[in-house]
C-alpha atoms as a PDB file:
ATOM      1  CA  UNK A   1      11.518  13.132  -2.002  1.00  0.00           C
ATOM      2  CA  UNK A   2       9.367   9.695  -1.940  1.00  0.00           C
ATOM      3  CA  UNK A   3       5.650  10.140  -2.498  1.00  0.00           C
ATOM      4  CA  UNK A   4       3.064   8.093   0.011  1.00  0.00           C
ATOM      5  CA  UNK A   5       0.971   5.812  -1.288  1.00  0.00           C
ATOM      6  CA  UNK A   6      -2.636   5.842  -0.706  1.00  0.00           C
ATOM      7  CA  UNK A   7      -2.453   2.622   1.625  1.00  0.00           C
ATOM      8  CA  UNK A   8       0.892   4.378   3.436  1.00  0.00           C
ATOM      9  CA  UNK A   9      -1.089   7.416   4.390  1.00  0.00           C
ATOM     10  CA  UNK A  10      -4.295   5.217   5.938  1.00  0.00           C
ATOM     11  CA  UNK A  11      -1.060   2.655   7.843  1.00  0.00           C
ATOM     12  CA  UNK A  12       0.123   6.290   9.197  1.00  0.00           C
ATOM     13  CA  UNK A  13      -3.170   7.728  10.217  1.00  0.00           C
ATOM     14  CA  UNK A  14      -4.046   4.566  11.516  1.00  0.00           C
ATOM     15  CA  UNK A  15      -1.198   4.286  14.218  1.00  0.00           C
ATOM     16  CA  UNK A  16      -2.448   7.846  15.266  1.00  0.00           C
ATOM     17  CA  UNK A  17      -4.800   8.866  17.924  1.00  0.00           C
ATOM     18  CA  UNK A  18      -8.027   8.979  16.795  1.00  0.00           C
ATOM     19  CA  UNK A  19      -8.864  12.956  16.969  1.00  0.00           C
ATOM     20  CA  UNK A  20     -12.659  14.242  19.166  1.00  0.00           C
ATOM     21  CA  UNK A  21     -14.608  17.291  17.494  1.00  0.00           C
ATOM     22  CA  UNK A  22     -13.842  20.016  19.479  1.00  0.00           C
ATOM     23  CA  UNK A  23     -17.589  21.189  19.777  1.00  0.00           C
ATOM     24  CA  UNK A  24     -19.267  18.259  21.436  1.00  0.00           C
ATOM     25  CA  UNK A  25     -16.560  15.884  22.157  1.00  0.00           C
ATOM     26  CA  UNK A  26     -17.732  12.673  20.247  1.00  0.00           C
ATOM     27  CA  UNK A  27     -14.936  10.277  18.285  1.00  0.00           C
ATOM     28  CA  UNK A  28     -15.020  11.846  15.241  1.00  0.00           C
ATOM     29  CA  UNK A  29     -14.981   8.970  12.114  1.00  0.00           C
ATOM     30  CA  UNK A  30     -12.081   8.532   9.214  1.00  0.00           C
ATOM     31  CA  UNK A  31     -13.371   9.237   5.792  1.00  0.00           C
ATOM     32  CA  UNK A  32     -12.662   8.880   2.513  1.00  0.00           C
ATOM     33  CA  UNK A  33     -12.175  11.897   0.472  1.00  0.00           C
ATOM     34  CA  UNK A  34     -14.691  11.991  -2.534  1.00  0.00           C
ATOM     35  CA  UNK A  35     -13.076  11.686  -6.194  1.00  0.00           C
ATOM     36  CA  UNK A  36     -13.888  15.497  -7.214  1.00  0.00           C
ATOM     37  CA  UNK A  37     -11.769  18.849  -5.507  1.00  0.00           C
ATOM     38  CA  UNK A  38     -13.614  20.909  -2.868  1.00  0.00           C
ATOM     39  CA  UNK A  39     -13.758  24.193  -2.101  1.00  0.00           C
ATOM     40  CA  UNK A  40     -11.044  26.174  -3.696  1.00  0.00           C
ATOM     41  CA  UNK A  41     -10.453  23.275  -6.572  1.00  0.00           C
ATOM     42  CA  UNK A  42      -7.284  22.639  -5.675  1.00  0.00           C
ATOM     43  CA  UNK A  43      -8.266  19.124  -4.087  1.00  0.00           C
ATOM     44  CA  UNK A  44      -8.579  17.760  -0.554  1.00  0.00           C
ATOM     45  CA  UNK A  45      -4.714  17.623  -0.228  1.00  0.00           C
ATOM     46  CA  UNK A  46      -4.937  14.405   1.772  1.00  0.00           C
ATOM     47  CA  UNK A  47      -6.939  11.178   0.781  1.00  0.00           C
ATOM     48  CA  UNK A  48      -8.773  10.937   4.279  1.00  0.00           C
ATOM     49  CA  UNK A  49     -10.314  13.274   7.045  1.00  0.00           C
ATOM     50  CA  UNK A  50     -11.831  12.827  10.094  1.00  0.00           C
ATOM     51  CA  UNK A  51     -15.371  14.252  10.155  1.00  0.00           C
ATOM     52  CA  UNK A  52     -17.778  14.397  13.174  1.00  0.00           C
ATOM     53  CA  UNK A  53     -21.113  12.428  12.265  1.00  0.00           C
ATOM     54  CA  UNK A  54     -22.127  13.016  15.947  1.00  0.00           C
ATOM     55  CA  UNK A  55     -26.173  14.253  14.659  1.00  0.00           C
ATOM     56  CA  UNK A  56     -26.227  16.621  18.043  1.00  0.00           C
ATOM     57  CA  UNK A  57     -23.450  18.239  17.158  1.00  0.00           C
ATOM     58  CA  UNK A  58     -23.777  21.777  18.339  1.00  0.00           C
ATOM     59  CA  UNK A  59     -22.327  23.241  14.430  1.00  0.00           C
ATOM     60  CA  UNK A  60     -24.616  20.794  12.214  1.00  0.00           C
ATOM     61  CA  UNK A  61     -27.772  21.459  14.981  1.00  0.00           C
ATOM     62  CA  UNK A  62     -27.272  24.909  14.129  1.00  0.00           C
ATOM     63  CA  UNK A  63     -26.194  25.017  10.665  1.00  0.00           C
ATOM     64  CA  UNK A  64     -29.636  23.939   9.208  1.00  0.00           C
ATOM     65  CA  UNK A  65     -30.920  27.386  10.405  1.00  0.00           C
ATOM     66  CA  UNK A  66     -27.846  29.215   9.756  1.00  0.00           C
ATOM     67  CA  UNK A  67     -27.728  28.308   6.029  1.00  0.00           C
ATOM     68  CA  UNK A  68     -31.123  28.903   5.349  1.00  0.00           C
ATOM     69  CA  UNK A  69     -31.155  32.058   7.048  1.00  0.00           C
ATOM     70  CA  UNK A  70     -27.947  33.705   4.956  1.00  0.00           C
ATOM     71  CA  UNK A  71     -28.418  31.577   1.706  1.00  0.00           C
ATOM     72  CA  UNK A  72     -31.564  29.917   1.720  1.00  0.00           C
ATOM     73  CA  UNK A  73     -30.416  26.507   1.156  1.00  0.00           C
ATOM     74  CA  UNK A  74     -31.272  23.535   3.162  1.00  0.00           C
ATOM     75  CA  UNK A  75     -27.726  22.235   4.176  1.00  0.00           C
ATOM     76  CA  UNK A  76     -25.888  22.075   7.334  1.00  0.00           C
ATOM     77  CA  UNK A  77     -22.371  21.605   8.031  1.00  0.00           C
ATOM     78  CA  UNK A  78     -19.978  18.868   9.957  1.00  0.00           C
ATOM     79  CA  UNK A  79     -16.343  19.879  11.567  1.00  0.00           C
ATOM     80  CA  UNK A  80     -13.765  18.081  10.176  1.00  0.00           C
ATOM     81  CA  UNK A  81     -10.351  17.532  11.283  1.00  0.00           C
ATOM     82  CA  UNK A  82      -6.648  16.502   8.839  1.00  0.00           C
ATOM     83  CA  UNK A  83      -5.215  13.623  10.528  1.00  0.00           C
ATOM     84  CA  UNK A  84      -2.603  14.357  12.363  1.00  0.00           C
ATOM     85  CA  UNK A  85      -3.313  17.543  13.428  1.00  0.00           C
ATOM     86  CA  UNK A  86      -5.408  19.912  15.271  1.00  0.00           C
ATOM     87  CA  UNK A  87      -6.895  22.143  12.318  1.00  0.00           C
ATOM     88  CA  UNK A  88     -10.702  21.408  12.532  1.00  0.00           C
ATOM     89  CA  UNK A  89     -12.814  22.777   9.867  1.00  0.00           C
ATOM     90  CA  UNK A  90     -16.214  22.691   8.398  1.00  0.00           C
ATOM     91  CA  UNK A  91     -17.592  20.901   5.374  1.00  0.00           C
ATOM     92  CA  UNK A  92     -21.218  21.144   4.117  1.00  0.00           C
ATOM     93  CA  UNK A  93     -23.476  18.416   3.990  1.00  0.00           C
ATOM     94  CA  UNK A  94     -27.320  18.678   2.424  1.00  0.00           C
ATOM     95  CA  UNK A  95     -29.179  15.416   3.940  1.00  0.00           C
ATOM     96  CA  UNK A  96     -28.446  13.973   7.445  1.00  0.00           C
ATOM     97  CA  UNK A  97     -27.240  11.198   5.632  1.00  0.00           C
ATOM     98  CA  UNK A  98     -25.054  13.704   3.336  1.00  0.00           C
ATOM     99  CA  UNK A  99     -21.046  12.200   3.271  1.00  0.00           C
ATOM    100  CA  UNK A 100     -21.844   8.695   5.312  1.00  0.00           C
ATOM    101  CA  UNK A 101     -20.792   6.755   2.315  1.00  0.00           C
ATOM    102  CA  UNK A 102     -17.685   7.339   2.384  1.00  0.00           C
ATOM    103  CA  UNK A 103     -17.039   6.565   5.957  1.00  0.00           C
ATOM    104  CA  UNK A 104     -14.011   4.007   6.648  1.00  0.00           C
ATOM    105  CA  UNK A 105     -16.442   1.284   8.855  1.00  0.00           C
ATOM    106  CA  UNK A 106     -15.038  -0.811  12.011  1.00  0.00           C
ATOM    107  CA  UNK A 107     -14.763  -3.765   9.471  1.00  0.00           C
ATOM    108  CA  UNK A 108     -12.317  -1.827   7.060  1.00  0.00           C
ATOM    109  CA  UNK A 109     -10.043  -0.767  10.106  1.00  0.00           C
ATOM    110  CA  UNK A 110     -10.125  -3.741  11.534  1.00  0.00           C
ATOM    111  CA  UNK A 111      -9.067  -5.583   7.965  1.00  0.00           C
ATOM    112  CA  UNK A 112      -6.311  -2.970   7.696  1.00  0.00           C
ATOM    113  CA  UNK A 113      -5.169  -3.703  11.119  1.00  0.00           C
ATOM    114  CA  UNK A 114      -4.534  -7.252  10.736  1.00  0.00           C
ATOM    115  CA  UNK A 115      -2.790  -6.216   7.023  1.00  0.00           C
ATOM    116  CA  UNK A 116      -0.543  -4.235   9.192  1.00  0.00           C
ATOM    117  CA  UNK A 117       0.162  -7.031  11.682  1.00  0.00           C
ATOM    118  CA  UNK A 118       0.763  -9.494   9.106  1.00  0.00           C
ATOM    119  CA  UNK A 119       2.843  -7.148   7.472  1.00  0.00           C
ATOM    120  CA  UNK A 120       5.221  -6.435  10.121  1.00  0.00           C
ATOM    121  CA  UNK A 121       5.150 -10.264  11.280  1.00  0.00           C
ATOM    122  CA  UNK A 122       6.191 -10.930   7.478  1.00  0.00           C
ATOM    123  CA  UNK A 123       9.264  -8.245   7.781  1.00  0.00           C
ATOM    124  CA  UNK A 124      10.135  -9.856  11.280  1.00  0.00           C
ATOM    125  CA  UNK A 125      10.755 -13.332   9.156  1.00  0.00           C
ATOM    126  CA  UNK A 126      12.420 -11.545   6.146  1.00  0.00           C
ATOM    127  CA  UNK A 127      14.973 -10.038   8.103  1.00  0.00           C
ATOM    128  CA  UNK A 128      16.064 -13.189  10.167  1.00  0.00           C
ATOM    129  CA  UNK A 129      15.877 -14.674   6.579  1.00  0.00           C
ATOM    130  CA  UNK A 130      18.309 -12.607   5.114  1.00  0.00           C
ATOM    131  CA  UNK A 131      20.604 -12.398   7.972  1.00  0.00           C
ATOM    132  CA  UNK A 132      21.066 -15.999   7.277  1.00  0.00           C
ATOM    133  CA  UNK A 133      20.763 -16.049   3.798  1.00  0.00           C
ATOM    134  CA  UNK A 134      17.764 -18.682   4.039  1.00  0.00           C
ATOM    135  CA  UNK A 135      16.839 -18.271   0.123  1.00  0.00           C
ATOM    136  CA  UNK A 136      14.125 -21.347   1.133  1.00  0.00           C
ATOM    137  CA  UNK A 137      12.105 -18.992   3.836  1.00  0.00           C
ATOM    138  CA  UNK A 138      12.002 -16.052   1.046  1.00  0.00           C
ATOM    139  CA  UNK A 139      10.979 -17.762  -1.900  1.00  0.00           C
ATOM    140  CA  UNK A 140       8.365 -19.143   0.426  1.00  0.00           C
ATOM    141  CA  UNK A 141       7.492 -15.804   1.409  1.00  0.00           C
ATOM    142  CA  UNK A 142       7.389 -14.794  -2.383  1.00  0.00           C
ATOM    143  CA  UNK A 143       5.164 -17.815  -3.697  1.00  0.00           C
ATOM    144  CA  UNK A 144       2.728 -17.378  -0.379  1.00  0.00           C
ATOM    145  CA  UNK A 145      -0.176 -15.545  -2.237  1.00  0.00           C
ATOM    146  CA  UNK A 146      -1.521 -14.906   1.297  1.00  0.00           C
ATOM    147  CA  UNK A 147       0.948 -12.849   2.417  1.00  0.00           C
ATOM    148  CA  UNK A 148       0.916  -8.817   2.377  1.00  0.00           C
ATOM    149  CA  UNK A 149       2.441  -7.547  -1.165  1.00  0.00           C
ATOM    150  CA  UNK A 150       4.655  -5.754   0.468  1.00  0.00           C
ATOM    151  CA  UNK A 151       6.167  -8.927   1.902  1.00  0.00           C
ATOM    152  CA  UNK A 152       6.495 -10.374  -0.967  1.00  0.00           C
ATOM    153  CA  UNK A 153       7.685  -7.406  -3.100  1.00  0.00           C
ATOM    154  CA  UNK A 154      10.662  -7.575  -0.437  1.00  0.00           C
ATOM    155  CA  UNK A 155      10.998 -10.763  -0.727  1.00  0.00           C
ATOM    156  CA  UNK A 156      12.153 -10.690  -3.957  1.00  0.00           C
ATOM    157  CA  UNK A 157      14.190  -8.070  -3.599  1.00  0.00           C
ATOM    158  CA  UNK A 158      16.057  -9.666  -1.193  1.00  0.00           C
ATOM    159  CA  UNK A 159      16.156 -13.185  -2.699  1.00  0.00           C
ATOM    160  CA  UNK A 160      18.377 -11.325  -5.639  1.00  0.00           C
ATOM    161  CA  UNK A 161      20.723 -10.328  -2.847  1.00  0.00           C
ATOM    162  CA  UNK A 162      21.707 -13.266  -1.024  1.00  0.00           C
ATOM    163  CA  UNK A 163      19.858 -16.583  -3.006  1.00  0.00           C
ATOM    164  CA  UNK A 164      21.423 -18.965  -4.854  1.00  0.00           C
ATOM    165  CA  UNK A 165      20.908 -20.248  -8.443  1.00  0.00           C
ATOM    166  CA  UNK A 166      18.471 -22.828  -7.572  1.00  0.00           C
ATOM    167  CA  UNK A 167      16.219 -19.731  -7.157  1.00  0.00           C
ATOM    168  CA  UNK A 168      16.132 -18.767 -10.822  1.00  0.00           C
ATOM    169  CA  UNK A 169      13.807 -21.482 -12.295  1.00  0.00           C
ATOM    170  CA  UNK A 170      10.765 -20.416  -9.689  1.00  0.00           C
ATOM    171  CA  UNK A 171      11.436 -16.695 -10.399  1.00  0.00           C
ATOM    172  CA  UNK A 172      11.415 -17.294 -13.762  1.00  0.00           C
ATOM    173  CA  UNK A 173       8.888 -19.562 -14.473  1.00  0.00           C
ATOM    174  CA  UNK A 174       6.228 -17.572 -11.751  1.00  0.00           C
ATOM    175  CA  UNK A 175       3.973 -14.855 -12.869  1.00  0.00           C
ATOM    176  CA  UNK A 176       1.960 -12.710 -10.678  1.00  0.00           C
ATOM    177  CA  UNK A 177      -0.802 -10.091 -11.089  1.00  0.00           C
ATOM    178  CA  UNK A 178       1.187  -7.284  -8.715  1.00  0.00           C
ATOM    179  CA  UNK A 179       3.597  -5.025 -11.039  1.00  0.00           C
ATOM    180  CA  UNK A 180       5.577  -4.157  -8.045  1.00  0.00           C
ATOM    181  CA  UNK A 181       6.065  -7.639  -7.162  1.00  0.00           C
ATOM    182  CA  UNK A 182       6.550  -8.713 -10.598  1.00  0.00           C
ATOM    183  CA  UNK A 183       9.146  -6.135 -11.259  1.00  0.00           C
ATOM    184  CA  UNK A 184      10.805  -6.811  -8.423  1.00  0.00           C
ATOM    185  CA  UNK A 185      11.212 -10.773  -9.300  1.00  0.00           C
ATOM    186  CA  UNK A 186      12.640  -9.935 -12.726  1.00  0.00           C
ATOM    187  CA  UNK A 187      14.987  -7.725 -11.267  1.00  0.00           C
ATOM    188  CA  UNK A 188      15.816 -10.565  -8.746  1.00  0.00           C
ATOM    189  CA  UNK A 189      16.871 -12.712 -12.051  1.00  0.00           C
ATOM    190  CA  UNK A 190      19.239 -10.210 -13.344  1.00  0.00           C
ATOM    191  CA  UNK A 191      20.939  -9.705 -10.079  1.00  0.00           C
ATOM    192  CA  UNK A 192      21.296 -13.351  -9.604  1.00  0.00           C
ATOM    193  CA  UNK A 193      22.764 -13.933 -12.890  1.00  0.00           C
ATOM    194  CA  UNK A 194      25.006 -11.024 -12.001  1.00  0.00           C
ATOM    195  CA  UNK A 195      26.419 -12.367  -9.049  1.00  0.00           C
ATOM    196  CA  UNK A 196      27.091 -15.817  -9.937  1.00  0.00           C
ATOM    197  CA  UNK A 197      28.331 -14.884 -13.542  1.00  0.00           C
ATOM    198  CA  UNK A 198      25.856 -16.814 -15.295  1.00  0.00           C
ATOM    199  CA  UNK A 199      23.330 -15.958 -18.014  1.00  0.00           C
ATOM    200  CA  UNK A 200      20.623 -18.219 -19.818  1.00  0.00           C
ATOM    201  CA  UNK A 201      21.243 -19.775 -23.045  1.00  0.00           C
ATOM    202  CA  UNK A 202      19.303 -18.047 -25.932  1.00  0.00           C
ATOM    203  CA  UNK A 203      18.178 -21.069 -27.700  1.00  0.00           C
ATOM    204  CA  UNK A 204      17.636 -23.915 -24.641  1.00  0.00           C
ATOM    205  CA  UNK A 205      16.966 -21.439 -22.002  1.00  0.00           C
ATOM    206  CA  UNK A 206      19.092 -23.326 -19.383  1.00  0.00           C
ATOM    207  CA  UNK A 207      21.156 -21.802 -17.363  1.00  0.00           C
ATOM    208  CA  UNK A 208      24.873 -21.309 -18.484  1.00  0.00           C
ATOM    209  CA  UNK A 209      28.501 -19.213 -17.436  1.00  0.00           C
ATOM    210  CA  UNK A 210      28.484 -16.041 -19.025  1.00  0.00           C
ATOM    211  CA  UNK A 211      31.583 -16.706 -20.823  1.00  0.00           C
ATOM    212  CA  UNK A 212      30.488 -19.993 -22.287  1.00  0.00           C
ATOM    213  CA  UNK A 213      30.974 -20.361 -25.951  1.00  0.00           C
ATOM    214  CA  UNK A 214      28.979 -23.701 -26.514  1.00  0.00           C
ATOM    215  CA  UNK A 215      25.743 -24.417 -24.485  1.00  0.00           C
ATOM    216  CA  UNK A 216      26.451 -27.341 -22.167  1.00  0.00           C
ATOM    217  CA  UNK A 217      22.941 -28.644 -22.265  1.00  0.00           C
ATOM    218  CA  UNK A 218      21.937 -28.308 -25.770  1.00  0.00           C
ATOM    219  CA  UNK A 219      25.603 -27.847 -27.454  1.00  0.00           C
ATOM    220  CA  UNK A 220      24.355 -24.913 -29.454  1.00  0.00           C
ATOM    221  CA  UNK A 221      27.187 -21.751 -30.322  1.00  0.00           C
ATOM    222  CA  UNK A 222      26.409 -19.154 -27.915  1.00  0.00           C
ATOM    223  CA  UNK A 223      29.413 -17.214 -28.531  1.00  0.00           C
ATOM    224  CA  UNK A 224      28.619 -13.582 -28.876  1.00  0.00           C
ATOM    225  CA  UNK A 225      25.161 -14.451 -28.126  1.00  0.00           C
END
């Protein structure tokens, strides 16, 4: 079973309807779970909820009363919703501005949006790219710092499937800060070697048949090496 990420939850919640609070009908806004567990301590089970920051919200109106009243604490509550579905909840907040720092702003949606259109634009190219086996258009894709890592994770992934040796020296002689991507490119290497039967010489580096006994660029004895 494969495990979301954190930024493959927030591309799913994303493409969903944004949920209302069923007491007074307002959007309600994504949040961002807090690092610590809540309630039972068995954690949030989701990285974001929707939570109604609407301040005439029927609930959080009357929850300043209501807590004092039965506890004698001044704290209110907001509903809450889990993406995705209809279970609406409560979570207590003890300021009006209790929880707002952790809301997901317009700016943050709207920067995730255009990762998500860039994204699938960058797919769109990879797979006409690969149909073709155009090793030029993914290697560009892979050096391109600009595009989404997930573009050029695939890239490289791909580029091990249908590129051609001329592909090795960039993959080789590249290093990038993403593991994923980085991983991906080494693995690239091996697979290209693979397919064309080649390895690299231990002493020049260059690139040689696999069955070669004497390097043909620096004539060392690679036999059994």
């Amino acid at each position: 079973m494969s495990i979301e990420t954190k930024q493959e939850v927030l591309e799913r919640i994303l493409s969903q309807k944004k949920p209302l609070c069923r007491y007074c009908s307002e959007d309600m806004k994504l949040w961002e779970v807090p690092p610590f567990t809540f309630s039972d301590g068995l954690g949030w089970g989701t990285p974001y909820l929707y939570i109604c920051f609407n301040d005439e919200c029927p609930p959080y109106v009357q929850g300043w009363d209501d807590i004092q009243e039965k506890y004698a604490h001044n704290a209110s509550c907001r509903c809450m919703c889990y993406p995705g579905t209809k279970q609406y909840e409560f979570i207590p907040v003890f300021s009006p501005v209790g929880a707002t720092g952790q809301i997901i702003d317009d700016q943050v949606l709207a920067e995730q949006e255009a990762l998500n259109l860039a994204t699938k634009r960058g797919f769109e190219i990879l797979t006409d790219a690969y149909m073709a086996k155009d090793g030029i258009t993914l290697m560009r894709l892979l050096l391109d710092a600009t595009e989404p890592a997930r573009v050029r994770a695939k890239a490289a992934e791909m580029i091990g499937d249908v590129g051609s040796l001329e592909a090795l020296e960039p993959l080789r002689s590249t290093k990038v800060g993403n593991q994923i991507i980085q991983k991906n490119m080494d693995a690239a290497v091996s697979k290209l070697h693979e397919r064309h039967f080649t390895r690299e010489c231990p002493f020049c580096a260059e690139v040689i048949k696999k069955r070669a006994k004497i390097c043909k660029h620096c004539s060392k004895d690679v036999a059994g090496k």
